[in-house]
N, C-alpha and C. Protein backbone atom coordinates (compact mmCIF):
# COMPACT_ATOMS: atom_id res chain seq x y z
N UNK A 1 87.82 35.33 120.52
CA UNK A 1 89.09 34.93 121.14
C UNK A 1 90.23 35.70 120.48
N UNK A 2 91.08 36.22 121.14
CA UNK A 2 92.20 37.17 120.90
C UNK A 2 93.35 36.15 119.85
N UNK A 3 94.08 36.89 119.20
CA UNK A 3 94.84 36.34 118.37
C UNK A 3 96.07 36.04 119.00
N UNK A 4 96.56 35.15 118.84
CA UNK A 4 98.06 34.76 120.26
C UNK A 4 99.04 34.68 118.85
N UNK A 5 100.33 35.14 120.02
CA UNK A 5 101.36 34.09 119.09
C UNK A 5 101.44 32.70 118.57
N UNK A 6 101.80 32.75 117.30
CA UNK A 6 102.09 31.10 117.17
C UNK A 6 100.94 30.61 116.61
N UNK A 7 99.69 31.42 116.91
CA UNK A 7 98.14 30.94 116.27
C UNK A 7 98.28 31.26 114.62
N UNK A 8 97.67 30.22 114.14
CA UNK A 8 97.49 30.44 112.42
C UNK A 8 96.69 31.66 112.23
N UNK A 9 97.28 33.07 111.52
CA UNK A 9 96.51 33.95 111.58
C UNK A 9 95.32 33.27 110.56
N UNK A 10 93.75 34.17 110.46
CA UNK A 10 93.35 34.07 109.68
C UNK A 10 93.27 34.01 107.94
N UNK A 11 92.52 33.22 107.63
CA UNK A 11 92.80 33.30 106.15
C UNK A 11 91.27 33.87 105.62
N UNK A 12 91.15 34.88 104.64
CA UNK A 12 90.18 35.66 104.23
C UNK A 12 90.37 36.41 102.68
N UNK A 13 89.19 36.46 101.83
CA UNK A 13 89.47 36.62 100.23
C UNK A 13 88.88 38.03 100.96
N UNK A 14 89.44 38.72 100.47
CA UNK A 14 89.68 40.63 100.24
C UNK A 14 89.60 40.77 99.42
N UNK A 15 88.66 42.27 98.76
CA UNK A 15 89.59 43.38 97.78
C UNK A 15 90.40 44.10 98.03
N UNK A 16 91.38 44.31 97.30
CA UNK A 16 91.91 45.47 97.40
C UNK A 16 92.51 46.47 96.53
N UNK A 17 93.21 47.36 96.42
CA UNK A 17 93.82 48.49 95.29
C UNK A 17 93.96 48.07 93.92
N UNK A 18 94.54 46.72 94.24
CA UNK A 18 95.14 45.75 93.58
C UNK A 18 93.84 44.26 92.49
N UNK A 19 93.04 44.38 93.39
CA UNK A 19 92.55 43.31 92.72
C UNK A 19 92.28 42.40 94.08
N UNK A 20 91.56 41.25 93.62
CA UNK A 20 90.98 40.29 94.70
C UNK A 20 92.42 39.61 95.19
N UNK A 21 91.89 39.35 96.57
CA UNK A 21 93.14 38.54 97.22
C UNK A 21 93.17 37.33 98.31
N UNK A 22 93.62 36.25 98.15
CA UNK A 22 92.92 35.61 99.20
C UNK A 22 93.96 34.97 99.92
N UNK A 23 94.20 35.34 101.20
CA UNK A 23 95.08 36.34 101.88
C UNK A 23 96.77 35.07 102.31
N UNK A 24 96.05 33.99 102.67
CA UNK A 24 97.15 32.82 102.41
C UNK A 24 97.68 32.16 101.42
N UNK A 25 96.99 32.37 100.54
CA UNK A 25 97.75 32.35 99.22
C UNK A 25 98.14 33.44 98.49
N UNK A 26 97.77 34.50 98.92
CA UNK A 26 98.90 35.42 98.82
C UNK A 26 100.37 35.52 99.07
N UNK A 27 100.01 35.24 100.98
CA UNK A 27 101.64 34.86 101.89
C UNK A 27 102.46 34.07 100.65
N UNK A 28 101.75 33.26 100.84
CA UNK A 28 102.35 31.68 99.97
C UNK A 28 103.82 31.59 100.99
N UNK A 29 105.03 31.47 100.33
CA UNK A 29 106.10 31.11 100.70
C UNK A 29 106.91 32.00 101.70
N UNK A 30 106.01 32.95 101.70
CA UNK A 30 107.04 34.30 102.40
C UNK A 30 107.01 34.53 103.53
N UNK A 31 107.58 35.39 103.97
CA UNK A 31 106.90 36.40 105.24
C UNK A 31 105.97 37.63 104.89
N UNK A 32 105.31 38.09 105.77
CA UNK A 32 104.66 38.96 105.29
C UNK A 32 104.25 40.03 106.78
N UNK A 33 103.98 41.08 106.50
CA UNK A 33 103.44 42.06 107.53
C UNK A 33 102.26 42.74 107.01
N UNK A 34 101.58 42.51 107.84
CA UNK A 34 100.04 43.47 107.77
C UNK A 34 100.33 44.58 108.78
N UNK A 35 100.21 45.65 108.24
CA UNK A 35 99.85 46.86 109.21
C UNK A 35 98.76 47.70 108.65
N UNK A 36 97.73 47.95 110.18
CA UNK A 36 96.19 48.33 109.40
C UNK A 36 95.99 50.07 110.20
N UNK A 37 95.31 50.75 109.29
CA UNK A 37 95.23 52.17 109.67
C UNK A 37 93.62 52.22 109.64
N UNK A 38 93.06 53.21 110.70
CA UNK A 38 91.64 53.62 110.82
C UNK A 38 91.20 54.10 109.82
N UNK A 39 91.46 54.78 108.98
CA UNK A 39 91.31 55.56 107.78
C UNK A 39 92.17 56.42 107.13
N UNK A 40 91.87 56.42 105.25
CA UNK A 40 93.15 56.66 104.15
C UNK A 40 92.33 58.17 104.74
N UNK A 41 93.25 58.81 104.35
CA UNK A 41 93.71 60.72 103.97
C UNK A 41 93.85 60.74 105.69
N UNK A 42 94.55 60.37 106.53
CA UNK A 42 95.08 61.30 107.70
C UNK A 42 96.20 61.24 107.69
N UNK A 43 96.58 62.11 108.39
CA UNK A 43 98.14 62.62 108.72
C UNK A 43 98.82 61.54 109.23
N UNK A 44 98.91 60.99 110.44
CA UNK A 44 99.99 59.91 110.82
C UNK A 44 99.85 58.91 110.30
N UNK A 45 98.93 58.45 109.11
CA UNK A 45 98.80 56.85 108.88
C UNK A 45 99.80 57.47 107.35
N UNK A 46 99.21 58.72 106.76
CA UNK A 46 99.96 58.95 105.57
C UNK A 46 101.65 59.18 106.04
N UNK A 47 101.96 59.81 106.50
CA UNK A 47 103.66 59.43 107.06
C UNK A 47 103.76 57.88 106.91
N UNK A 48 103.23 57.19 107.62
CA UNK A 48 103.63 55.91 108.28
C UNK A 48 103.69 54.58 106.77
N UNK A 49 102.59 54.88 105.78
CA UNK A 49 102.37 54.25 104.42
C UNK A 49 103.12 54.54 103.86
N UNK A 50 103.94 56.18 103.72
CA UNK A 50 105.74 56.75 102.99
C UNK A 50 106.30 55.98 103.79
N UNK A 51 106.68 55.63 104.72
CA UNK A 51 107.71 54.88 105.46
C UNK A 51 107.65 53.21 104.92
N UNK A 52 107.01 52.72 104.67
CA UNK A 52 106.48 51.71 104.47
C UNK A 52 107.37 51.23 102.65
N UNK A 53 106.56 52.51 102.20
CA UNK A 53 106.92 52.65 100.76
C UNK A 53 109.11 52.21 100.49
N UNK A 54 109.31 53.64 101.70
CA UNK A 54 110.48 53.90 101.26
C UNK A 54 111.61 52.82 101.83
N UNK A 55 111.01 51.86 102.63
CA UNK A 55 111.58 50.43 102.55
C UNK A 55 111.08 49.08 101.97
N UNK A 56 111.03 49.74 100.37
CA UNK A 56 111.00 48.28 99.75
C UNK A 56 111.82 47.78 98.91
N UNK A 57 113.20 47.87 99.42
CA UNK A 57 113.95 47.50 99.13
C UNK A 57 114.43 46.43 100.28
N UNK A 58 114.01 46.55 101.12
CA UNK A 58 114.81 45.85 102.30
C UNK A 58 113.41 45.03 102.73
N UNK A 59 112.44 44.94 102.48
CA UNK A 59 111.11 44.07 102.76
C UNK A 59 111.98 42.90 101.42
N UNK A 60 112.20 43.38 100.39
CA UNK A 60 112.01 42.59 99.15
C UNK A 60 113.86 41.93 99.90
N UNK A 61 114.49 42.09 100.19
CA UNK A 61 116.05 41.78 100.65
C UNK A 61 115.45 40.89 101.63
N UNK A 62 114.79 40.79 102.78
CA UNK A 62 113.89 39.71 103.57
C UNK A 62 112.71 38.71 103.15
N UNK A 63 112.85 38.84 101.56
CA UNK A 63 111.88 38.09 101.13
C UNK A 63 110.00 37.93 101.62
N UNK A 64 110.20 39.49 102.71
CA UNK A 64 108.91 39.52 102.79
C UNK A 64 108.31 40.54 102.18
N UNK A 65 106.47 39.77 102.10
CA UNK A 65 105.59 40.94 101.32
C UNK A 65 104.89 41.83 102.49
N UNK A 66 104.95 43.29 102.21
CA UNK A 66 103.87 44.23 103.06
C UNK A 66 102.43 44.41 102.25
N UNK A 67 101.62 44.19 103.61
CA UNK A 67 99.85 44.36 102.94
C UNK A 67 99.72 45.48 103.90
N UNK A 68 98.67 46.47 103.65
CA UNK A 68 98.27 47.78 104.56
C UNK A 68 96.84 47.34 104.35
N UNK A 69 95.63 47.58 105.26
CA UNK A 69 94.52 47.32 105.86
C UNK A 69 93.87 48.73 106.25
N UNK A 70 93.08 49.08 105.39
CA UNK A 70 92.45 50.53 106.04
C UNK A 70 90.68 50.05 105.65
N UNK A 71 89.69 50.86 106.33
CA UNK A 71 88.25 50.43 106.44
C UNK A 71 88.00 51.57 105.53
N UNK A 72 88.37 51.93 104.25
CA UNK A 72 87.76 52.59 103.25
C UNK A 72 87.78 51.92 101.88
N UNK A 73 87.28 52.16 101.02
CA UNK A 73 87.43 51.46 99.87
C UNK A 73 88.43 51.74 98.61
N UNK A 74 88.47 50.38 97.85
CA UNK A 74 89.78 50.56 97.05
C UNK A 74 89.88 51.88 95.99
N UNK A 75 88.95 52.23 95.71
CA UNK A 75 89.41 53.57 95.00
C UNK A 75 89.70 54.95 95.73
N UNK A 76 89.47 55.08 97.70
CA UNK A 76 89.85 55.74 98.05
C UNK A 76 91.79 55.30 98.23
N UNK A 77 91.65 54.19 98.56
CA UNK A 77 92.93 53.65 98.51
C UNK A 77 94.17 54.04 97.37
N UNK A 78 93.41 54.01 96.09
CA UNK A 78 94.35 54.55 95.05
C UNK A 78 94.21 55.81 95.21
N UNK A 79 93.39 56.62 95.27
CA UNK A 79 93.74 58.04 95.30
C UNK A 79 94.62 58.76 96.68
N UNK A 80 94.85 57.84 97.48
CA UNK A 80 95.29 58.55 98.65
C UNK A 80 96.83 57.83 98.65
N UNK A 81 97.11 56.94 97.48
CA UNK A 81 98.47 56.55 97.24
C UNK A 81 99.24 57.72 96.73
N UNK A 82 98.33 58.55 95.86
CA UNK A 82 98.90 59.42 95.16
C UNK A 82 99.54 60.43 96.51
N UNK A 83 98.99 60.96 97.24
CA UNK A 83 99.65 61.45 98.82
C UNK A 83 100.72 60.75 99.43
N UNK A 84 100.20 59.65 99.48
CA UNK A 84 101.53 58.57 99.97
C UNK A 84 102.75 58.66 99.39
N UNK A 85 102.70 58.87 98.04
CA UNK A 85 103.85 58.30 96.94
C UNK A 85 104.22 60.02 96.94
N UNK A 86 103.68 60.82 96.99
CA UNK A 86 104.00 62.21 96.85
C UNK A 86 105.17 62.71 98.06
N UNK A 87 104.45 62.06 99.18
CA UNK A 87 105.33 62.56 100.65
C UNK A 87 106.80 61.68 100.74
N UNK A 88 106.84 60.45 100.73
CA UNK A 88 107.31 59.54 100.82
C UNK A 88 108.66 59.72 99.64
N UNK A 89 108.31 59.86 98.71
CA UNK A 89 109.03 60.30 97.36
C UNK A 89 109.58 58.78 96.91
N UNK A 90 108.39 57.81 97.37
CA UNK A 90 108.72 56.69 97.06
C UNK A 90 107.68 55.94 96.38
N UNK A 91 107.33 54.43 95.73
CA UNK A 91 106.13 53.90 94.91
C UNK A 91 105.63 53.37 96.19
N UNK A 92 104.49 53.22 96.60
CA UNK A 92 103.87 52.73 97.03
C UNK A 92 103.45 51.34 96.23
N UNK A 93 104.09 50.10 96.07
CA UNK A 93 103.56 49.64 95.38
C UNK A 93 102.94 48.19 96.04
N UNK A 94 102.80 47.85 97.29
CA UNK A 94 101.75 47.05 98.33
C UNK A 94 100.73 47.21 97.66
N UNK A 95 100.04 46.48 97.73
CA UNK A 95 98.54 46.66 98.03
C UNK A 95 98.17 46.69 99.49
N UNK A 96 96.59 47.11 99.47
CA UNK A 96 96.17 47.89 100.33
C UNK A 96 94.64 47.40 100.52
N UNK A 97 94.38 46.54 101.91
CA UNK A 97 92.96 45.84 101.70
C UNK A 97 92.05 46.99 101.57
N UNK A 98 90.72 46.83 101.14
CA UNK A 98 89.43 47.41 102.08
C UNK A 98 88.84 46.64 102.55
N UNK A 99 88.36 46.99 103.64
CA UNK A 99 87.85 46.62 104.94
C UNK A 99 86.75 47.30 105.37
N UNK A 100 85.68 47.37 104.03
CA UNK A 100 84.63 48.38 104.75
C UNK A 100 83.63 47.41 105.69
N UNK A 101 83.44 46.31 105.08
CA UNK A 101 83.02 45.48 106.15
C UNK A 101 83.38 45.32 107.68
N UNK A 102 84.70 45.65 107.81
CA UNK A 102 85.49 45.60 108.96
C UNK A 102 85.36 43.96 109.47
N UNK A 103 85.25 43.04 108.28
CA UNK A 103 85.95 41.62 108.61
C UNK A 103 87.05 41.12 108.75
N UNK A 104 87.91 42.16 108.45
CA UNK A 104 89.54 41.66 108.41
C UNK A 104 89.71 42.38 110.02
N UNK A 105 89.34 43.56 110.11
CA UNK A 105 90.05 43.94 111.51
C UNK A 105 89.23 43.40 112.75
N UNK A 106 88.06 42.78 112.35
CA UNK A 106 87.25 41.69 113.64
C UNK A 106 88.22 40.50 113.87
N UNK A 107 88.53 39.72 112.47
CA UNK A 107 89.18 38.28 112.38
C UNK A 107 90.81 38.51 113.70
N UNK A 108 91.26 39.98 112.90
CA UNK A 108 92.41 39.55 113.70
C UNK A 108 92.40 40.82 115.51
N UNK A 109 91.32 40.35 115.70
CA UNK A 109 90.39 41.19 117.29
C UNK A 109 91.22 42.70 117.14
N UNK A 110 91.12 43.21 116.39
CA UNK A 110 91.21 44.84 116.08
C UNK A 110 90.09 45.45 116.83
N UNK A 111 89.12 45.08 116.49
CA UNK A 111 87.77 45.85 116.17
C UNK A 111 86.87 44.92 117.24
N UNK A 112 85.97 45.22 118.26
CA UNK A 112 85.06 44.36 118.63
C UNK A 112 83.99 43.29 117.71
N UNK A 113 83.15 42.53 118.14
CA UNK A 113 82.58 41.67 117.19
C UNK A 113 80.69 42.87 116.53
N UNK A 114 80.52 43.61 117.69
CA UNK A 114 79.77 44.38 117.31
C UNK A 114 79.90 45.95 117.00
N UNK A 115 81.10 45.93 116.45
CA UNK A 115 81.93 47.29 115.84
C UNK A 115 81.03 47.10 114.66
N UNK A 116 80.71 49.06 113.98
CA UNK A 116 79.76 48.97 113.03
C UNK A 116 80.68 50.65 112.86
N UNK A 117 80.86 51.28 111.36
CA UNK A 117 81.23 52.01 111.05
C UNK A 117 79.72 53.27 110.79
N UNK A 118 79.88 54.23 111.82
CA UNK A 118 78.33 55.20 111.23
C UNK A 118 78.76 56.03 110.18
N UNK A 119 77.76 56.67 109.68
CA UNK A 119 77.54 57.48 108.42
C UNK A 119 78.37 58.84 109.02
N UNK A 120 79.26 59.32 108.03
CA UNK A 120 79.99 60.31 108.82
C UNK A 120 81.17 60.31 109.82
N UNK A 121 81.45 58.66 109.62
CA UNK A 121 82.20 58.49 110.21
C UNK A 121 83.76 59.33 110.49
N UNK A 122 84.67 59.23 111.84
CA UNK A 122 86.00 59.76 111.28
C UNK A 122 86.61 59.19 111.77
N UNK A 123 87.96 58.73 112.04
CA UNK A 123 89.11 57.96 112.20
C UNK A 123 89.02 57.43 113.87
N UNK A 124 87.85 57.91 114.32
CA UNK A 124 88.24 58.01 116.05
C UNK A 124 87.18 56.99 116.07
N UNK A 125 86.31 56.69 115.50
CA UNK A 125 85.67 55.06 115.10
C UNK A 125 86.04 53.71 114.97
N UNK A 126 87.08 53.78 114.51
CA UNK A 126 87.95 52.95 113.76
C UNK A 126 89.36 52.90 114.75
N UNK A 127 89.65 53.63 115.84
CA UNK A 127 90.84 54.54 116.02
C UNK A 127 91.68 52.69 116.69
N UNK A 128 91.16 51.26 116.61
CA UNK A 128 92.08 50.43 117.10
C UNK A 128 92.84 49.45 116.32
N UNK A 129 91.87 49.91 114.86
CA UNK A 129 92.66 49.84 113.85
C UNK A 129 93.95 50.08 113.32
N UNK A 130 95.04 49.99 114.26
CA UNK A 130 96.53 50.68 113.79
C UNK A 130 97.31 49.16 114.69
N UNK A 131 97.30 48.56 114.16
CA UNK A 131 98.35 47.50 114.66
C UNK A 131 98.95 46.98 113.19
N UNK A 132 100.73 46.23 113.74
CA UNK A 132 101.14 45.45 113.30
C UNK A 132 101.35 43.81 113.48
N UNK A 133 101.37 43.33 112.04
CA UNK A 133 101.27 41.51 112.27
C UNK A 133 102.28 41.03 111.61
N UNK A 134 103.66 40.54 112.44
CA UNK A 134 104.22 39.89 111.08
C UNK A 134 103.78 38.37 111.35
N UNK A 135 103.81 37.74 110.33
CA UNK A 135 103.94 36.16 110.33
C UNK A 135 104.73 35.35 109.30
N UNK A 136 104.28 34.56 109.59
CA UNK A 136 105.89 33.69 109.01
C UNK A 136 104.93 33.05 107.94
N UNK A 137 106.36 32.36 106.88
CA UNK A 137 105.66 31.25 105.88
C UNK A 137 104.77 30.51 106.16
N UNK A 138 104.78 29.63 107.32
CA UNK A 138 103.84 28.74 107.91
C UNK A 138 102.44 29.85 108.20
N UNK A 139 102.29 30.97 107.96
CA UNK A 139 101.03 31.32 108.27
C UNK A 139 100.86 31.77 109.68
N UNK A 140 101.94 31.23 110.49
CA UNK A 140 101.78 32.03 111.86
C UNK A 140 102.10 33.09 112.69
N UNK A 141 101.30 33.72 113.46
CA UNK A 141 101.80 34.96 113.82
C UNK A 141 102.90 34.90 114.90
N UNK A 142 103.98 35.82 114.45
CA UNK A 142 105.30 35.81 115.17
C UNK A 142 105.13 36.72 116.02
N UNK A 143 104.53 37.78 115.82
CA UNK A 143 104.80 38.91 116.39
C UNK A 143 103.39 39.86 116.10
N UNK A 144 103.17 40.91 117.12
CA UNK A 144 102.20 42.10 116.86
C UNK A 144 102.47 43.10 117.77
N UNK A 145 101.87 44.19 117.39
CA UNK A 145 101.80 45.26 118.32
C UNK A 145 101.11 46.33 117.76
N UNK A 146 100.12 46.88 118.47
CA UNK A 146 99.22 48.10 118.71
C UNK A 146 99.48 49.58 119.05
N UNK A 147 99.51 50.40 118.42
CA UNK A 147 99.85 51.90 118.49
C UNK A 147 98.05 52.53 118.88
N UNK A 148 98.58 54.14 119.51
CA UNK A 148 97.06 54.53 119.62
C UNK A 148 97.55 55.54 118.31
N UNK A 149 96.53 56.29 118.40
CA UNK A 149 96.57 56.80 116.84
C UNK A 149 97.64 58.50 116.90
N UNK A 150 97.81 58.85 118.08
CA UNK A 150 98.42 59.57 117.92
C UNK A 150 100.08 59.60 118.11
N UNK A 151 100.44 58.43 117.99
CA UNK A 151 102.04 57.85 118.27
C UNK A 151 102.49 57.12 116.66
N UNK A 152 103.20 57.44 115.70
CA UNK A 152 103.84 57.14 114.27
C UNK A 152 104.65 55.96 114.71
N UNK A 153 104.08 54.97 114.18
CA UNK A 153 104.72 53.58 114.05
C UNK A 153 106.32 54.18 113.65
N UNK A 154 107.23 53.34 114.58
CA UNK A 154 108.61 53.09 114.13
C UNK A 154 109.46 52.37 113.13
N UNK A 155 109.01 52.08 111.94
CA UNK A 155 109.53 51.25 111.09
C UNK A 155 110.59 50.92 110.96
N UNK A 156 111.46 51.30 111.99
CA UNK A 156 112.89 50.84 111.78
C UNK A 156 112.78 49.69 112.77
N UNK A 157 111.98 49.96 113.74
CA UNK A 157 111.97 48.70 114.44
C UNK A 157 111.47 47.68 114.31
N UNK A 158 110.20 47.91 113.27
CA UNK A 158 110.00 46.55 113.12
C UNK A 158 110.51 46.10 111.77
N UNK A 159 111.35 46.80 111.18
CA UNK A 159 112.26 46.32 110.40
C UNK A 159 113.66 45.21 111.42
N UNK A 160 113.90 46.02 112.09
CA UNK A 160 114.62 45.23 113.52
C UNK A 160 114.26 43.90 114.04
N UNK A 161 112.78 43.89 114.28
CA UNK A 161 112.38 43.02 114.66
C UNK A 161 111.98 41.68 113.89
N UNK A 162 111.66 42.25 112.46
CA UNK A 162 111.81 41.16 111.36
C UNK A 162 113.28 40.64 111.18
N UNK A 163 114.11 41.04 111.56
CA UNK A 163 115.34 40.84 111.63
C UNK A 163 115.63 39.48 112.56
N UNK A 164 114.95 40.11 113.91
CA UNK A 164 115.16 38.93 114.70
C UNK A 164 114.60 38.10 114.66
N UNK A 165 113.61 38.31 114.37
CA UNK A 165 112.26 36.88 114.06
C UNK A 165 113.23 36.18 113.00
N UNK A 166 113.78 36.55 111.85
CA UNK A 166 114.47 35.50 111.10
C UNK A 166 115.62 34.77 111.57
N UNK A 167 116.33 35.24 112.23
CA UNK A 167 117.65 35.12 112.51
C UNK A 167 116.96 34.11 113.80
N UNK A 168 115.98 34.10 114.62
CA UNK A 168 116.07 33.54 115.41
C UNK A 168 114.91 31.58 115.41
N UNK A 169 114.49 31.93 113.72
CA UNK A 169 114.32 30.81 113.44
C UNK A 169 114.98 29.73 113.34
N UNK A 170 116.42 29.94 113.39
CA UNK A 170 117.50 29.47 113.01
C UNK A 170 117.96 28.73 114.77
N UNK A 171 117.23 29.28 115.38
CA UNK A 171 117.46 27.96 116.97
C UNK A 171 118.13 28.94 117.76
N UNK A 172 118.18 30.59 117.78
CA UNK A 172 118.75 31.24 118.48
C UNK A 172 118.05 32.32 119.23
N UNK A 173 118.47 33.29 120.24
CA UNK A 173 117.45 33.75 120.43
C UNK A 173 117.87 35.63 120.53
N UNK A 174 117.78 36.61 120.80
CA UNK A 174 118.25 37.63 120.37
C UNK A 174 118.01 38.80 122.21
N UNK A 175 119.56 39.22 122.25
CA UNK A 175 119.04 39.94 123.88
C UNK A 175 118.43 41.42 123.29
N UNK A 176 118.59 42.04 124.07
CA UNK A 176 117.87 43.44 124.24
C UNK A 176 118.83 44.57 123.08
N UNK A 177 118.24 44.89 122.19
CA UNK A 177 118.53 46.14 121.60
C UNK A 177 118.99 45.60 120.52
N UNK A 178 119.23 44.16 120.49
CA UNK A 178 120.24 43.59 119.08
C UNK A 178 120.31 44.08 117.69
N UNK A 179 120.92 44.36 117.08
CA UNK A 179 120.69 44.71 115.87
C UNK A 179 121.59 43.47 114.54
N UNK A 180 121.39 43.49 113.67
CA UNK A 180 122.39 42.49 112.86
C UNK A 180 123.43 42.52 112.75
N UNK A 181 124.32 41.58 112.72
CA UNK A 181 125.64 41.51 113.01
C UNK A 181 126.27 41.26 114.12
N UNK A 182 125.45 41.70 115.53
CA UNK A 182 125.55 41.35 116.74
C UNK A 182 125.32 39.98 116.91
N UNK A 183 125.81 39.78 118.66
CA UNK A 183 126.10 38.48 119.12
C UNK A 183 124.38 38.43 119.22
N UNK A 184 124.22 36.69 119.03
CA UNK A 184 123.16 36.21 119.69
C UNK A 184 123.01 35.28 120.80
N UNK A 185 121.51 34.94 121.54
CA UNK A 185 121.93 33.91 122.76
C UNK A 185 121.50 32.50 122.20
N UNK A 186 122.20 31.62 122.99
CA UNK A 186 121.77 30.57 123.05
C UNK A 186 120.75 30.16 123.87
N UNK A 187 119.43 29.22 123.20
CA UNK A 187 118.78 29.16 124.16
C UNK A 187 119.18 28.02 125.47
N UNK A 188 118.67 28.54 126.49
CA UNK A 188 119.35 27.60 128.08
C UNK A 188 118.71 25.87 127.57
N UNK A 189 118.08 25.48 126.69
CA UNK A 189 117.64 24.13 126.40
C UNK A 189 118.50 23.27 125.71
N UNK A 190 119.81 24.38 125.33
CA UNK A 190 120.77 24.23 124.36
C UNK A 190 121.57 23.34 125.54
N UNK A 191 122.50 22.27 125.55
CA UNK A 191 123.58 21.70 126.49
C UNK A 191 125.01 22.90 125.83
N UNK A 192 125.79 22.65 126.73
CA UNK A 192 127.06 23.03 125.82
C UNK A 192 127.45 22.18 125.23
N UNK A 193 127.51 21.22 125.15
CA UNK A 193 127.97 20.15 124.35
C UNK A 193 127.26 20.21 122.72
N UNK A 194 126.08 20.64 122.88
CA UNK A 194 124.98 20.59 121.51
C UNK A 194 125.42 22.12 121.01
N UNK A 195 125.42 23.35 122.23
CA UNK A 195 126.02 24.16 121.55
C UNK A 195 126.94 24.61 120.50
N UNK A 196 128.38 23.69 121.42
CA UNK A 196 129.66 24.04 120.72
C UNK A 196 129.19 23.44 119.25
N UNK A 197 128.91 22.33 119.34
CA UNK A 197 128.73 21.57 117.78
C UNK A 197 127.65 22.35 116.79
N UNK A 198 126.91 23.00 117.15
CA UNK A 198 126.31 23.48 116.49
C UNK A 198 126.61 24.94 116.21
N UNK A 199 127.08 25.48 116.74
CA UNK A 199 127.38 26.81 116.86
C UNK A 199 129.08 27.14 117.07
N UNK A 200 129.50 26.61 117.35
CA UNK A 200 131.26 26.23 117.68
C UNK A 200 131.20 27.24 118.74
N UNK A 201 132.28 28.28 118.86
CA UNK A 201 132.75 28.98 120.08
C UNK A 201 131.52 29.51 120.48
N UNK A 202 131.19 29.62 121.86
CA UNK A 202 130.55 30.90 122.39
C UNK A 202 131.07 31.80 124.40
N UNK A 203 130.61 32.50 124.44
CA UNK A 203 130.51 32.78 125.62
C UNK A 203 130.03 32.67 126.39
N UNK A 204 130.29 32.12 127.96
CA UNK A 204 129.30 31.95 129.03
C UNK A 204 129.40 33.35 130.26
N UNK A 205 128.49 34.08 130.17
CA UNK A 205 127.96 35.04 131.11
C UNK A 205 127.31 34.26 132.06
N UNK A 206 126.56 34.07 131.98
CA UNK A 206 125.97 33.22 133.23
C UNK A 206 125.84 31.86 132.63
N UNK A 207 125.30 31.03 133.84
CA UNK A 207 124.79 29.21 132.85
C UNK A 207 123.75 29.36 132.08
N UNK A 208 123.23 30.44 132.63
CA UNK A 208 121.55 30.25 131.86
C UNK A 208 121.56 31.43 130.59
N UNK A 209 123.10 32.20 130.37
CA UNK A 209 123.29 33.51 129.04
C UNK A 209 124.42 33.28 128.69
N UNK A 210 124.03 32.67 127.35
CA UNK A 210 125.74 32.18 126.82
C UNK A 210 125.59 33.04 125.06
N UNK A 211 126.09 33.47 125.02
CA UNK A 211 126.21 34.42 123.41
C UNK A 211 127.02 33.49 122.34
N UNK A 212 126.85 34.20 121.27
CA UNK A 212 127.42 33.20 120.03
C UNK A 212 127.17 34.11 119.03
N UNK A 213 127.62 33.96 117.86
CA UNK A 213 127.80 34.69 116.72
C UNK A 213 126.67 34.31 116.19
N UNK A 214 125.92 35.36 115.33
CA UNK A 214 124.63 34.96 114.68
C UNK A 214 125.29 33.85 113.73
N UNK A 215 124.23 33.02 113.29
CA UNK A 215 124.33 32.13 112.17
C UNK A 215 124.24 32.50 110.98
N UNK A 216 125.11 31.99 109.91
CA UNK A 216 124.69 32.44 108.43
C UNK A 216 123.28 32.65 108.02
């Protein structure tokens, strides 16, 4: 069964770069994003792990943790940080599951249930392995999305989009292109009456699109 929004992602003890991990008590209090690559030493997953790197300052400013998911093992993992951290000109300092079993990318339907990695394998095996997961403290998934392998994840957007997922925990909801600092909507379940009090001024565009200032 496919992983939905809102479903408790899985919980699963991993190795990784880092040491054993067991994966909800890891989250613990935070947010967190998993993004998983077919395999360490290629070209667009190594861009995409520097990108990763060179916003951790603003993961750690959102109080969330990044995990990376690749189906090789942890000492290829450390040696292909050294590439990462080289391009990037940043620490890579996530950990990084292995997944040679390919139980982590079955749990969250990456991978079919009778996906098997052959001898000799190369990235085009593995190639559905490239999605992102954020989820929330509660453990649930907010959000995902799937790249094919020849398209470089946008990290600004889902820096964006962690943006809105927070901001819109807060009882609001976010239109098209929003970025922070911008107006947000109210949702139509909202009365105006519950609005104003909760939100004080806003705008009515239509009955059913009324804007308001993000919340603290």
């Amino acid at each position: 069964m496919s992983l939905r929004i809102n479903d408790t992602v899985p919980n699963f003890t991993a190795e990784t770069d880092q040491g054993t991990i067991t994966f909800h008590d890891w989250i613990g209090d935070s947010w967190a994003i998993l993004f998983s690559h077919p395999k360490d030493f290629t070209p667009v997953c190594t861009t995409e792990f520097s990108a990763v790197a060179q916003l951790n300052d603003e993961w750690e400013k959102r109080g969330t943790k990044v995990i990376g998911v690749s189906v090789d093992g942890p000492e290829d993992h450390r040696k292909w940080k050294t590439d990462i951290e080289s391009y990037g000109k940043a620490s890579a300092g996530f950990p990084i599951i292995a997944d040679q079993g390919l139980e982590v990318s079955k749990a969250f339907d990456m991978l079919p249930s009778e996906a098997y990695l052959p001898d000799g394998r190369t990235a085009a095996d593995s190639a559905t392995v490239r999605s992102v997961f954020i989820i929330g403290p509660d453990k649930k998934l907010k959000l995902s999305m799937t790249y094919p392998m020849t398209v470089g994840r946008n990290f600004a957007e889902i820096l964006r989009a962690l943006d809105g997922l927070q901001i819109s925990s807060k009882g609001v909801a976010t239109p098209a292109n929003w970025v922070p600092g911008e107006d947000v909507i109210i949702p139509p379940a909202v009365s105006d009456d519950d609005a104003k009090a909760k939100f004080g001024e806003f705008e009515t565009i239509f009955p059913y699109l009324r804007k308001t200032k993000a919340p603290e």
